[in-house]
N, C-alpha and C. Protein backbone atom coordinates (compact mmCIF):
# COMPACT_ATOMS: atom_id res chain seq x y z
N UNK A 1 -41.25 6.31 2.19
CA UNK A 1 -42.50 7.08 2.13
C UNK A 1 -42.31 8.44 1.46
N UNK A 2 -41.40 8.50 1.01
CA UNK A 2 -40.50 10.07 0.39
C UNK A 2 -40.77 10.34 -1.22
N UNK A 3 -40.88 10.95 -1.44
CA UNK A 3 -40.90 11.30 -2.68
C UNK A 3 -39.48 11.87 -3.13
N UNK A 4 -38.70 11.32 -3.77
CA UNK A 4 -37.27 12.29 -3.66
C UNK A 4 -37.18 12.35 -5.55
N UNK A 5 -37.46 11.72 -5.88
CA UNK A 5 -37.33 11.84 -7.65
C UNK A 5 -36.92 13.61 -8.21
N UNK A 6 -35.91 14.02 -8.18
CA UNK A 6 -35.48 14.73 -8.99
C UNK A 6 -34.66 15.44 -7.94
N UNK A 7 -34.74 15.21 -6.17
CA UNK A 7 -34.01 16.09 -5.89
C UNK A 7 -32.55 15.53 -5.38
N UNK A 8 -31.70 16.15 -4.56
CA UNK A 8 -30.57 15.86 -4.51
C UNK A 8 -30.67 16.00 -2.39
N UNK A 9 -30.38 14.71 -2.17
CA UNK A 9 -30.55 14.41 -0.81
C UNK A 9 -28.66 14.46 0.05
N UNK A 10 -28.97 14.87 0.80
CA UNK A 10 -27.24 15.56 1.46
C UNK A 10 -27.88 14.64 2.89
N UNK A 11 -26.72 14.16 3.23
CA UNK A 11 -26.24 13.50 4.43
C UNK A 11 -25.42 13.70 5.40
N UNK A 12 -25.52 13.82 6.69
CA UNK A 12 -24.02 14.06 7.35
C UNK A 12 -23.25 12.92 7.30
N UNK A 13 -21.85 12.49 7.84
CA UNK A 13 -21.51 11.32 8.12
C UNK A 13 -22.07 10.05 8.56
N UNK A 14 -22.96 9.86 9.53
CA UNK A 14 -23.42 9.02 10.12
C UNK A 14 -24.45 8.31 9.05
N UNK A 15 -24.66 9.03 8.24
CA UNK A 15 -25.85 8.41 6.86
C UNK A 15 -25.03 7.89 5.95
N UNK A 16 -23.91 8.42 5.81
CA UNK A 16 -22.87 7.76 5.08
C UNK A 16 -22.96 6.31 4.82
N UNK A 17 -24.04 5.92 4.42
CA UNK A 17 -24.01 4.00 3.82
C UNK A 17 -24.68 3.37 3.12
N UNK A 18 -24.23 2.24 2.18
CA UNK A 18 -24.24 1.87 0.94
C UNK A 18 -25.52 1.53 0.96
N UNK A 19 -26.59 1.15 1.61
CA UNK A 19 -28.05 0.73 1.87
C UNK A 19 -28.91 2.62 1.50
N UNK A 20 -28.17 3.44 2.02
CA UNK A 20 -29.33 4.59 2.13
C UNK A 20 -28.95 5.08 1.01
N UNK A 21 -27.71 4.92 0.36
CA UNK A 21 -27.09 5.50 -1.15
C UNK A 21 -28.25 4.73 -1.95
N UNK A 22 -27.84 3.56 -1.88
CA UNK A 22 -28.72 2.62 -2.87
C UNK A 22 -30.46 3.32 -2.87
N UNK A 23 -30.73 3.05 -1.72
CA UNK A 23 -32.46 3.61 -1.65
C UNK A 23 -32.97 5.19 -2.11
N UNK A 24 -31.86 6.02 -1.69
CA UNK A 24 -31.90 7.61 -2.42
C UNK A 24 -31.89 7.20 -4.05
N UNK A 25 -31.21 6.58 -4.16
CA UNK A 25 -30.87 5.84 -6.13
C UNK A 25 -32.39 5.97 -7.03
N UNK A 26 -32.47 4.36 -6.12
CA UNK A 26 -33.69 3.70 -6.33
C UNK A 26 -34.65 4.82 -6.70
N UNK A 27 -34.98 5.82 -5.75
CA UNK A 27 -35.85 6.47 -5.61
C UNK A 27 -36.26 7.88 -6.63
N UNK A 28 -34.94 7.72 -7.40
CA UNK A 28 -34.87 8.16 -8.34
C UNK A 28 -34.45 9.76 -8.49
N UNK A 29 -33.89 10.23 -7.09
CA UNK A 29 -32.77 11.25 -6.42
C UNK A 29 -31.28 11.03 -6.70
N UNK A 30 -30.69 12.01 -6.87
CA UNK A 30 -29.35 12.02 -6.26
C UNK A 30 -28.83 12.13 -5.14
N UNK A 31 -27.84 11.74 -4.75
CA UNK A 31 -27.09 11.91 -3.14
C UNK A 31 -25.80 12.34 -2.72
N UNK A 32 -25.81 13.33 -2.28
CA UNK A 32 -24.26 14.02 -1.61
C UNK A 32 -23.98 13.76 -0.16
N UNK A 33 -23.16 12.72 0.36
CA UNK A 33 -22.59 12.40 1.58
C UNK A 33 -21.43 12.06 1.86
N UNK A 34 -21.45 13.19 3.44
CA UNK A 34 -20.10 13.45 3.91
C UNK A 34 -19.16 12.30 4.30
N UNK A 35 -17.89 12.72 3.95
CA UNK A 35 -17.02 11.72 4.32
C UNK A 35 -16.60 11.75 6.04
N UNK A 36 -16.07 11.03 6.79
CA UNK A 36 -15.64 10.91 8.08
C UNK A 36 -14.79 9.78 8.33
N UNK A 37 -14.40 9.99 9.57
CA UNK A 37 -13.61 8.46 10.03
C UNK A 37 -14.48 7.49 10.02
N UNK A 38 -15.39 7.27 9.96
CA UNK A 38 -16.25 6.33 10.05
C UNK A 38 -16.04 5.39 8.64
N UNK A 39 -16.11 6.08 7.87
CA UNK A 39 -15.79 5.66 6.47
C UNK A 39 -14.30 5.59 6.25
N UNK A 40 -13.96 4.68 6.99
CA UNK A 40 -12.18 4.59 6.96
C UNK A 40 -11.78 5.33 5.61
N UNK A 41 -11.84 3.64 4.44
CA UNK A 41 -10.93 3.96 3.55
C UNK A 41 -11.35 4.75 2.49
N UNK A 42 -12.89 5.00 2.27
CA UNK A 42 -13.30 5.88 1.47
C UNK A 42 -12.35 7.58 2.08
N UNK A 43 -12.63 8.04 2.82
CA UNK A 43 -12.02 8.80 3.51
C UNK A 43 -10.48 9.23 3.30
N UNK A 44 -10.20 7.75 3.44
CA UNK A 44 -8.58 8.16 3.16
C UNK A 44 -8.26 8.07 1.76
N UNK A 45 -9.12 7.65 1.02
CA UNK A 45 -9.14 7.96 -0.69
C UNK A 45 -9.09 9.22 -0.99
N UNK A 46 -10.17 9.43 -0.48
CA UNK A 46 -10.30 11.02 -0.54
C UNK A 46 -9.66 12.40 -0.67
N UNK A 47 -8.82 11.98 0.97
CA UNK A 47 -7.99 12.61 1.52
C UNK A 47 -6.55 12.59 0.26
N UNK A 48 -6.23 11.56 -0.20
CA UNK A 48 -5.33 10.87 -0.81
C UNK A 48 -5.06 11.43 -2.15
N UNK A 49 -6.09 11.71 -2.45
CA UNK A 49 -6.50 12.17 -4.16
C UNK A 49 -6.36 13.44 -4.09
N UNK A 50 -6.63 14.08 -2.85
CA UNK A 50 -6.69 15.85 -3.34
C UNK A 50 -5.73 16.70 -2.85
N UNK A 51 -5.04 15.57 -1.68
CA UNK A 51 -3.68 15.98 -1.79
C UNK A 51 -2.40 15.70 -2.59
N UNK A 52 -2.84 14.84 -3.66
CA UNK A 52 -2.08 15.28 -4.54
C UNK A 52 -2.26 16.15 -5.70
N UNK A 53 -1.12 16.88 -5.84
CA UNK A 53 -0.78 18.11 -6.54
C UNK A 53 -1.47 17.69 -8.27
N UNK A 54 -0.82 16.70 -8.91
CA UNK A 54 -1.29 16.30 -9.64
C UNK A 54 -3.06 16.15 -10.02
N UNK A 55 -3.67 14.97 -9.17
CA UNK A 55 -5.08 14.94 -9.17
C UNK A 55 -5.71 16.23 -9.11
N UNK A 56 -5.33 17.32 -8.24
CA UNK A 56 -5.72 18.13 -7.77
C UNK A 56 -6.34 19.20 -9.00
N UNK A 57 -5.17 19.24 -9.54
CA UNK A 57 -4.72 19.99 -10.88
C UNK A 57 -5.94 19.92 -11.88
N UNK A 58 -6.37 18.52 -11.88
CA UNK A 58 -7.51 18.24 -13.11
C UNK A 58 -8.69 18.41 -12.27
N UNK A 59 -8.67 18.98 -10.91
CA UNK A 59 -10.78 19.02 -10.47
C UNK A 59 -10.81 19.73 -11.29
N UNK A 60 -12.43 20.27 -11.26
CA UNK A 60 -13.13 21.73 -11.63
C UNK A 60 -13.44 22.33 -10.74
N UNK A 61 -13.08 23.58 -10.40
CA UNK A 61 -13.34 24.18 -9.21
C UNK A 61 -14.48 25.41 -9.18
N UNK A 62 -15.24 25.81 -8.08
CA UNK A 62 -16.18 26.54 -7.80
C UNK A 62 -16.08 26.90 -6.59
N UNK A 63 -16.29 28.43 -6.72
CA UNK A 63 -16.00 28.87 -5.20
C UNK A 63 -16.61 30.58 -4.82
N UNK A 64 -17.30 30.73 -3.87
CA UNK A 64 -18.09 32.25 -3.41
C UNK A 64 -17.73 32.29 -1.71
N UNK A 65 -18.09 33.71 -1.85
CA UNK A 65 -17.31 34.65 -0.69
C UNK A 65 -18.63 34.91 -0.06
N UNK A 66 -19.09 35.06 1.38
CA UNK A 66 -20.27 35.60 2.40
C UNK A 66 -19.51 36.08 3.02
N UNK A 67 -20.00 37.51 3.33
CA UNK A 67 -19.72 37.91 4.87
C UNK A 67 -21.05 38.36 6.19
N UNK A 68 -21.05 38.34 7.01
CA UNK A 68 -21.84 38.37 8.16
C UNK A 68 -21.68 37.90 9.45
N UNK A 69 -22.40 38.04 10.51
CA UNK A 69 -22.45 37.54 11.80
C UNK A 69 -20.56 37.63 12.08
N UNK A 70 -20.36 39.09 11.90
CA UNK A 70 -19.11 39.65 11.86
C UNK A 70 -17.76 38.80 11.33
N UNK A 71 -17.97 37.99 10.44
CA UNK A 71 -17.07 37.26 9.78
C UNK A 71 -17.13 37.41 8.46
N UNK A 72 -16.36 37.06 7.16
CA UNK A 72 -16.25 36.51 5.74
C UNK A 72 -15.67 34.94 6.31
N UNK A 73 -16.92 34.25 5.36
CA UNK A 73 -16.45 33.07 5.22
C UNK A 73 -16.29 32.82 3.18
N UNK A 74 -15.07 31.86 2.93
CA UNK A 74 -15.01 31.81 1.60
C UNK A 74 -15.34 30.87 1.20
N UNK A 75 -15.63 29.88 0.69
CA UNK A 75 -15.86 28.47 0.08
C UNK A 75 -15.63 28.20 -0.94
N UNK A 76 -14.75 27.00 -1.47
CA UNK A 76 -14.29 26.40 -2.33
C UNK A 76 -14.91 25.39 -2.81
N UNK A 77 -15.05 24.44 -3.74
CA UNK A 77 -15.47 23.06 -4.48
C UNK A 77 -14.45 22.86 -5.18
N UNK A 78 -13.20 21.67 -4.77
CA UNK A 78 -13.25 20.57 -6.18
C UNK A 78 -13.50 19.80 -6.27
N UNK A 79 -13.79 19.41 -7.65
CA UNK A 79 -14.90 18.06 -8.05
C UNK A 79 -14.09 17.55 -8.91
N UNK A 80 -14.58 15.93 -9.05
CA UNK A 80 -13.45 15.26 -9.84
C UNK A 80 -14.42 14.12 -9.85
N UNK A 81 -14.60 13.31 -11.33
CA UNK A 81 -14.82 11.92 -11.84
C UNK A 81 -14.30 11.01 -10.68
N UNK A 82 -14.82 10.12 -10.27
CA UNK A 82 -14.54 8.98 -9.52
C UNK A 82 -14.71 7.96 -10.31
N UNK A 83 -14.67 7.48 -11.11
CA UNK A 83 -15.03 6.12 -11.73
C UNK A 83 -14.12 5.32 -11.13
N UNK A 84 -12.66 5.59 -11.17
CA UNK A 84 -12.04 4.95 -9.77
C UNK A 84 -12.31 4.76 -8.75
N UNK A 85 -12.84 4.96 -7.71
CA UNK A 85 -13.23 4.97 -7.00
C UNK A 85 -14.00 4.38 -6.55
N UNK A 86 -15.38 4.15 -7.24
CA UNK A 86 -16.31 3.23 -8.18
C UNK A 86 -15.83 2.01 -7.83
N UNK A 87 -14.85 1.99 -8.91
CA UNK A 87 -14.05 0.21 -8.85
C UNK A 87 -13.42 -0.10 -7.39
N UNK A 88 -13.13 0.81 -6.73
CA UNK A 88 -12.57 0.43 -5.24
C UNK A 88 -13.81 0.26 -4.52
N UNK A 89 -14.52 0.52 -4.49
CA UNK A 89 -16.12 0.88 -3.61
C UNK A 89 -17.20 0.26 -4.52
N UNK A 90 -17.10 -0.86 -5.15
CA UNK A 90 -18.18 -0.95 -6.01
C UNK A 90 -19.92 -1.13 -5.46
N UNK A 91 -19.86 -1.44 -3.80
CA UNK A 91 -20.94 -1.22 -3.39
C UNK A 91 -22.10 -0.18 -3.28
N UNK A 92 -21.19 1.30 -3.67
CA UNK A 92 -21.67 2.33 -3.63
C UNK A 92 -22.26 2.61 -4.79
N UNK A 93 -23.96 2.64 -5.29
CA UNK A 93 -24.63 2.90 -6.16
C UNK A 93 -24.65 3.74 -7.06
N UNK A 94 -24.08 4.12 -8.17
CA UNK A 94 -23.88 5.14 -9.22
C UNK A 94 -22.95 6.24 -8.92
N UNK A 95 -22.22 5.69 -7.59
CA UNK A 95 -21.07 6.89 -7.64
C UNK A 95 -20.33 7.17 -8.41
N UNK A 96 -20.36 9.03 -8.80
CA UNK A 96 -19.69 9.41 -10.06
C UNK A 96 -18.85 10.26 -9.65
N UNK A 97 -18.66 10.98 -8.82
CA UNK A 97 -17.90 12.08 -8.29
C UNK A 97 -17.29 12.08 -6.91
N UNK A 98 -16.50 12.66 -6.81
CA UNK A 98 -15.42 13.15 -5.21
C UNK A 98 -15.76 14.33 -5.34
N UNK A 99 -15.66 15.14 -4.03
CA UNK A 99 -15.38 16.34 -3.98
C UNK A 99 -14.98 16.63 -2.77
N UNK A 100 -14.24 17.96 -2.78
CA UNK A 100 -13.82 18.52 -1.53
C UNK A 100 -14.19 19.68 -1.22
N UNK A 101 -14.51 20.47 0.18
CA UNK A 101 -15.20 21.95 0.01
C UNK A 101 -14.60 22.18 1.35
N UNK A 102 -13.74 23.57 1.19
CA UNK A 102 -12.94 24.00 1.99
C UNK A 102 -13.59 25.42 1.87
N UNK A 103 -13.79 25.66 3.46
CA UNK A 103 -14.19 26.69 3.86
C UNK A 103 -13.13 27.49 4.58
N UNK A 104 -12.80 28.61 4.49
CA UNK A 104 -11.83 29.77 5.05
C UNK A 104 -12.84 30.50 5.81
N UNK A 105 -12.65 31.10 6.69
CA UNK A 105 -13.41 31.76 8.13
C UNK A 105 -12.24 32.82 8.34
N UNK A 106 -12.54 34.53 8.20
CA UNK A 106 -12.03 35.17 9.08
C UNK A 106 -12.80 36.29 9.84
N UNK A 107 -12.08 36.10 10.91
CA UNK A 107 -13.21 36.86 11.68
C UNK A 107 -12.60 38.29 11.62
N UNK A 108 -13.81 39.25 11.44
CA UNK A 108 -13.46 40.52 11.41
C UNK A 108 -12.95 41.57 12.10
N UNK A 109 -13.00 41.15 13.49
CA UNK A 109 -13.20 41.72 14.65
C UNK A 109 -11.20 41.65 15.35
N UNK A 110 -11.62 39.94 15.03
CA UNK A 110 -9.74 39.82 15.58
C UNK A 110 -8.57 39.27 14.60
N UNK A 111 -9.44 38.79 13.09
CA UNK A 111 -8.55 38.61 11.94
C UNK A 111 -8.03 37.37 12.44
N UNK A 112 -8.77 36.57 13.25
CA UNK A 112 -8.55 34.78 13.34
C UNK A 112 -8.88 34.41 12.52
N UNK A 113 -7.89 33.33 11.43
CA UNK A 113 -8.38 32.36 10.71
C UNK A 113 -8.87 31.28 10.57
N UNK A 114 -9.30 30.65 10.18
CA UNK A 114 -9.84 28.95 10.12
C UNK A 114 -9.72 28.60 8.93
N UNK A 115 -8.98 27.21 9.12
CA UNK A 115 -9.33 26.26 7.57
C UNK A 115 -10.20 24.87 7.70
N UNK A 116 -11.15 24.80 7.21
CA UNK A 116 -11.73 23.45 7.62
C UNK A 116 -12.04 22.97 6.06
N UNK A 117 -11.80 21.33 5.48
CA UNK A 117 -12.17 21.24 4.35
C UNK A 117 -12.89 19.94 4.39
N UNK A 118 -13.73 19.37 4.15
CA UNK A 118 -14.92 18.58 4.45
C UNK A 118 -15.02 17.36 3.13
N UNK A 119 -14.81 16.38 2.82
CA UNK A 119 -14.78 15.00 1.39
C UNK A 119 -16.46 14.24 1.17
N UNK A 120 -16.53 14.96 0.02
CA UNK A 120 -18.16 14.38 0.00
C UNK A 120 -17.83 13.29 -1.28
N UNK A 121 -18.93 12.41 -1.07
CA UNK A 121 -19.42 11.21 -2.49
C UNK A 121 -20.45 11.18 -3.22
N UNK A 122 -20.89 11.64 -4.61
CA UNK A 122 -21.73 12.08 -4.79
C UNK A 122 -22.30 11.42 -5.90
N UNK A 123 -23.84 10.86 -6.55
CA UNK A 123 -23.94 10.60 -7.59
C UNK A 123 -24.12 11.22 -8.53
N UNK A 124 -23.51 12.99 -8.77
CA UNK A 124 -23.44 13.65 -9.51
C UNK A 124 -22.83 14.25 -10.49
N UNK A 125 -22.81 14.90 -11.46
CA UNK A 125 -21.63 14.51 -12.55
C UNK A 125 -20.72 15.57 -11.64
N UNK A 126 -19.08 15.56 -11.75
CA UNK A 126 -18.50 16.40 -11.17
C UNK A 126 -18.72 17.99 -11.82
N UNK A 127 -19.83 18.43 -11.38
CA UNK A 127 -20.06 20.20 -11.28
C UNK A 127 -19.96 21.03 -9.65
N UNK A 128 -18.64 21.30 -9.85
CA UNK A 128 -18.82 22.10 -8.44
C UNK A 128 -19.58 22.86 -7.76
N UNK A 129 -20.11 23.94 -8.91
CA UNK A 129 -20.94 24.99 -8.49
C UNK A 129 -22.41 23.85 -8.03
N UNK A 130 -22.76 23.49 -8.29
CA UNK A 130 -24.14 22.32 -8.10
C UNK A 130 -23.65 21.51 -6.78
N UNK A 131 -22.58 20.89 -6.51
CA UNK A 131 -22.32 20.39 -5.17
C UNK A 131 -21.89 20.92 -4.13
N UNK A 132 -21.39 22.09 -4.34
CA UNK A 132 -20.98 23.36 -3.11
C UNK A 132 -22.88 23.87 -3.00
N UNK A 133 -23.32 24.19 -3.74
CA UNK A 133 -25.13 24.61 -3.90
C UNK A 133 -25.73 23.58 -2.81
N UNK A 134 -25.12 22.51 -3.17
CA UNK A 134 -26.30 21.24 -2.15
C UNK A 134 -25.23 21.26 -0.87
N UNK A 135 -24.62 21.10 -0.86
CA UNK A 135 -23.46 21.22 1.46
C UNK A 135 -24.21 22.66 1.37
N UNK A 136 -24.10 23.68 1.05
CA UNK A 136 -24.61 25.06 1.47
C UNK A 136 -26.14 24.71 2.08
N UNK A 137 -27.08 24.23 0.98
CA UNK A 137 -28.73 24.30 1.37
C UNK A 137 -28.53 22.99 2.40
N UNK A 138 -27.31 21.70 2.87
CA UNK A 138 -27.59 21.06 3.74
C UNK A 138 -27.89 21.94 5.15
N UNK A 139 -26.76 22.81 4.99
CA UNK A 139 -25.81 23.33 6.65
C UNK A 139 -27.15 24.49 6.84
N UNK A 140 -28.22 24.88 5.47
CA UNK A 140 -29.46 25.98 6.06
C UNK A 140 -30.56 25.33 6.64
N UNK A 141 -30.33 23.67 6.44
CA UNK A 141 -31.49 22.55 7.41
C UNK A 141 -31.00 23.15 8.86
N UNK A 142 -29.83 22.30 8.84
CA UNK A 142 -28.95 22.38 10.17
C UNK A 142 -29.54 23.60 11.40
N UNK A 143 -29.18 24.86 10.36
CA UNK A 143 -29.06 26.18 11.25
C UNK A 143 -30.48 26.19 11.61
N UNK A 144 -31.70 26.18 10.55
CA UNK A 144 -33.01 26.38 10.63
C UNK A 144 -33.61 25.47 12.27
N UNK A 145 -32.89 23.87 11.85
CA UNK A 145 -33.62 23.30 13.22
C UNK A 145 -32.47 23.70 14.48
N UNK A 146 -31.60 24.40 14.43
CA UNK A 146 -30.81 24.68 15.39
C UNK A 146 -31.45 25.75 16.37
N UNK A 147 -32.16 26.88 14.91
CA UNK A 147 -32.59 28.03 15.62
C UNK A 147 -34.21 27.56 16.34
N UNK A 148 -34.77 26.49 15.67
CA UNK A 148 -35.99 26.11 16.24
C UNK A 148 -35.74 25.55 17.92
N UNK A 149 -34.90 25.13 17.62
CA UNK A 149 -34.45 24.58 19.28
C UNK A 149 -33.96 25.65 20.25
N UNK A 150 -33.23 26.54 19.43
CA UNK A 150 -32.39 27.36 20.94
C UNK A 150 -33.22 29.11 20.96
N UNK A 151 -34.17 29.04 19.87
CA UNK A 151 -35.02 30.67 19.74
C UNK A 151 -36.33 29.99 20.24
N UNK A 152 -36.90 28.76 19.83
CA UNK A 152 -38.43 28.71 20.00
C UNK A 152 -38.33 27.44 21.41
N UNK A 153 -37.62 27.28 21.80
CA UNK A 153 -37.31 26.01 22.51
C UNK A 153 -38.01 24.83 21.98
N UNK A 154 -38.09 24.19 20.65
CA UNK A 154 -38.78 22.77 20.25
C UNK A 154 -38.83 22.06 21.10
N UNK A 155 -37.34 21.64 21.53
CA UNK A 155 -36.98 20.31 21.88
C UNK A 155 -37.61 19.76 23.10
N UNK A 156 -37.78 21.04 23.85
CA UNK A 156 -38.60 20.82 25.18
C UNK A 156 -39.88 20.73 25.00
N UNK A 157 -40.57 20.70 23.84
CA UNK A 157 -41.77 20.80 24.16
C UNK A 157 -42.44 19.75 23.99
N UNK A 158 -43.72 19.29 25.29
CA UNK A 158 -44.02 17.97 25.04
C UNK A 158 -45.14 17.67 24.70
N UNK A 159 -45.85 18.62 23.87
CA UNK A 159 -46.70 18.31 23.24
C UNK A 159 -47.08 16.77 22.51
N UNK A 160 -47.97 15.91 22.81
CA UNK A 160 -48.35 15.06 21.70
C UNK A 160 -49.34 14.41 21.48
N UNK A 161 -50.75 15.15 22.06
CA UNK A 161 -51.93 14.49 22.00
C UNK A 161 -52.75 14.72 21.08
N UNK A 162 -52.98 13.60 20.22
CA UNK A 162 -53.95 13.89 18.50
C UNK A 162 -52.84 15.02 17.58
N UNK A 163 -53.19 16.23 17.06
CA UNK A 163 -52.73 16.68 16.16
C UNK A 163 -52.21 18.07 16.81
N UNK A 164 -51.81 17.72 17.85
CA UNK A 164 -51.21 18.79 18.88
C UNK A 164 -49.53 19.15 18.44
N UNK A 165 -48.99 18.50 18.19
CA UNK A 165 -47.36 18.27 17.66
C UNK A 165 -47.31 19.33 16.17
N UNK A 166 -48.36 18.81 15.36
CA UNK A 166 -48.37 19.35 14.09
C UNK A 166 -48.71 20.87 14.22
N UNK A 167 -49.67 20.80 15.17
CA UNK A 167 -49.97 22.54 15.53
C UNK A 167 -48.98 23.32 15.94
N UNK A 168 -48.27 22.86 16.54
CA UNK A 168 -47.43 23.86 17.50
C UNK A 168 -46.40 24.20 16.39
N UNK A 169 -46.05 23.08 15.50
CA UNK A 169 -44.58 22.97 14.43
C UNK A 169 -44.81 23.82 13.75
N UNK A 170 -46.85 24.38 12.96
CA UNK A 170 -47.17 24.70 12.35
C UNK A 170 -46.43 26.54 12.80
N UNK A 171 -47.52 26.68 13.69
CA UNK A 171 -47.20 27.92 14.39
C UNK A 171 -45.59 28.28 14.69
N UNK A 172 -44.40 27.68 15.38
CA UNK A 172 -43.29 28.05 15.55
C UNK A 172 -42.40 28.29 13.58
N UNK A 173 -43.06 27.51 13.24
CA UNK A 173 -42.76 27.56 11.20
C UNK A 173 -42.94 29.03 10.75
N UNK A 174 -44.32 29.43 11.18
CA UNK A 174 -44.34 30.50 10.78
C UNK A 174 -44.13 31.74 11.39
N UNK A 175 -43.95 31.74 12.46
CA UNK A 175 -43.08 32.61 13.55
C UNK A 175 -41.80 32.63 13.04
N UNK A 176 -40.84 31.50 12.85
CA UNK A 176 -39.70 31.71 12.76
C UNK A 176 -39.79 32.54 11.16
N UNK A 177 -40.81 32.28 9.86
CA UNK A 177 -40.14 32.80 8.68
C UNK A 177 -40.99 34.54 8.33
N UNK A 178 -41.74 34.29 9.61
CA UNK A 178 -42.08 35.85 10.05
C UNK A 178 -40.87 36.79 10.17
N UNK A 179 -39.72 36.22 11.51
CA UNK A 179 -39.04 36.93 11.94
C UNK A 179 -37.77 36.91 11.05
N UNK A 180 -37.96 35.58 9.98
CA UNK A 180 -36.47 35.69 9.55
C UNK A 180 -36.81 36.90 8.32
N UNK A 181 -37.76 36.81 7.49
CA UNK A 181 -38.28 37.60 6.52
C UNK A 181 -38.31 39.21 7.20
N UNK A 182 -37.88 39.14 7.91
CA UNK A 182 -37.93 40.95 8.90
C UNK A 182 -36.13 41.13 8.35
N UNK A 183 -35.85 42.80 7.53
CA UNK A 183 -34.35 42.93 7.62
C UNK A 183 -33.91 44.15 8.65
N UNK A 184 -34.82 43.96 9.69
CA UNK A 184 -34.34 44.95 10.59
C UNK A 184 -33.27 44.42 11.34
N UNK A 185 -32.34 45.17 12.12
CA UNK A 185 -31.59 44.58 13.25
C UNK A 185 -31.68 43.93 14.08
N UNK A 186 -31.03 42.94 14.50
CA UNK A 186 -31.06 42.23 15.67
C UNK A 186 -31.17 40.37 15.58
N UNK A 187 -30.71 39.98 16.27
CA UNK A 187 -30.99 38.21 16.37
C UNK A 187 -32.36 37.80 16.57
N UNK A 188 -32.16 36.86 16.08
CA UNK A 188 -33.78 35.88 15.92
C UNK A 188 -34.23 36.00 17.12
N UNK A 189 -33.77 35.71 18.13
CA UNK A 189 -34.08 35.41 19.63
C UNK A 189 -34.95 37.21 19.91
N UNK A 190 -33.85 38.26 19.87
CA UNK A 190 -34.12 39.75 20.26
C UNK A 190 -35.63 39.83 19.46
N UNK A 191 -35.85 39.37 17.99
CA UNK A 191 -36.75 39.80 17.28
C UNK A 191 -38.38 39.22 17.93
N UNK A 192 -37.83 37.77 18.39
CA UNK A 192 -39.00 37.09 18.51
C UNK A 192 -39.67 38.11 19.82
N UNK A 193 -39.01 38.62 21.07
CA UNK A 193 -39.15 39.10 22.10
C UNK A 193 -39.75 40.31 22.17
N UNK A 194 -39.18 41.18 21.00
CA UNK A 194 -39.73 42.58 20.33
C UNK A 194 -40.99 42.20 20.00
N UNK A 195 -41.22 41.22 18.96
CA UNK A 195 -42.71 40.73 18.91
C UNK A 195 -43.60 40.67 19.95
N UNK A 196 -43.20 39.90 20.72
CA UNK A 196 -44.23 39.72 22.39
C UNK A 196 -44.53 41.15 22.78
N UNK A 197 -44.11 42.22 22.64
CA UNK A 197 -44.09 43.52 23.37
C UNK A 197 -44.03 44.47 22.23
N UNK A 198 -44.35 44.51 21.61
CA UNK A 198 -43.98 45.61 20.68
C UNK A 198 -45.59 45.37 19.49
N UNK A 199 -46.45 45.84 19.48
CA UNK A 199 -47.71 45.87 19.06
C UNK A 199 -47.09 46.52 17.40
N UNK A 200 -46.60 47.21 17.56
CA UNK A 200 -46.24 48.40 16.10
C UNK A 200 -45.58 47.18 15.43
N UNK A 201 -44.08 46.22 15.61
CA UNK A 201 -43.69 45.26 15.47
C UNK A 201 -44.09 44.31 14.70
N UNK A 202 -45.25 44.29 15.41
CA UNK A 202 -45.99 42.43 15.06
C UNK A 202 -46.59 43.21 13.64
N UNK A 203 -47.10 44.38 13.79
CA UNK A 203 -48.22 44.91 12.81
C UNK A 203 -46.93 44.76 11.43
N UNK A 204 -45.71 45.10 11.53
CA UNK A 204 -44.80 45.67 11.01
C UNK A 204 -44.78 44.01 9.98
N UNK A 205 -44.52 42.91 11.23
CA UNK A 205 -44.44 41.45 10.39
C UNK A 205 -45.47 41.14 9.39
N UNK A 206 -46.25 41.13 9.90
CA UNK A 206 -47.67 40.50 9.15
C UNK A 206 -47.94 41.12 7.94
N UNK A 207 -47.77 42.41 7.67
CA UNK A 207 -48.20 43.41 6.96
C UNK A 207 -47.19 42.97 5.79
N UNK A 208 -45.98 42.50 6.37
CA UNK A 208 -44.44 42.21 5.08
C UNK A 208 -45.50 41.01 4.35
């Protein structure tokens, strides 16, 4: 029922399969999805290819620095032709690319590090900067319905009689890009609360 023709559809693991690749295809989209154990040997292809020194050597790489929410996080892309891959997996619909995107995390506060690096499959030509672009705008779905659940409480709410569901989504939608569109201090949660009580506030949102 989707209209996807021109855009580029991101998956977590669990979407990871040759039926929803094929239908994103069809539909005349591209598709970036994550690798996992679930996907045994694709996975361990993956894994396989970018640890070696060699393969490694020929990605194209792309990579930007954020800092906030008292951390720098860094992010990496390499991307690499799969046409191999292809021939091992031939079920998988126009797959053209591997990639890998390794994120570095340090926190500012106590200078803890993190390495986490994540194997996507993609039907896109290998451009890093364009497939690090699409995992980035996946993980701002993620956060967006994360914050709808734990700032506006969604999940609890049991709205669902006639066009009651759509109202409420409507209203918490624009609450939340009220408060995110505010660059004053403080967490989503603090801001929404300042709103309830703070008359000067609300005038302050609406007016942006």
């Amino acid at each position: 029922m989707l209209n996807l023709k021109g855009a580029i559809v991101s998956i977590d693991a669990m979407g990871t399969q040759k039926e929803i690749a094929r239908r994103i295809v069809d539909k005349g989209a591209d598709y970036v999805l994550a690798l996992k154990g679930n996907q045994t040997s694709l996975h361990e292809d993956a894994a396989l290819f970018f640890s070696d020194p060699v393969c490694a050597a020929d990605c194209a790489v792309s990579a930007d620095t954020e800092a906030g929410h008292g951390r720098i996080e860094e992010r990496s892309c390499r991307a690499a032709e799969a046409e191999w891959l292809a021939e091992r997996h031939p079920d998988w619909k126009d797959l053209r690319s591997l990639a890998a995107v390794t994120a570095r995390r340090i926190d500012k506060r106590t200078g803890r590090e993190s390495l986490e690096t994540r194997y996507y499959i993609t039907s896109l030509q290998p451009d890093p900067r364009a497939i690090l672009a699409a995992t980035r705008a996946h993980w701002g779905v993620e956060i967006f319905h994360w914050t709808l659940d734990v700032t506006f409480d969604e999940d609890r709410c049991r709205t669902r009689k006639d066009a009651s569901p759509l109202n409420f989504a409507v209203i918490r939608h624009t609450g939340y890009n009220l408060l995110k569109a505010d660059n004053s201090a403080g967490s989503m949660r603090r801001k929404r609360l300042r709103a309830c009580i703070d008359p000067a506030f609300r005038t302050k949102l609406f007016a942006a």
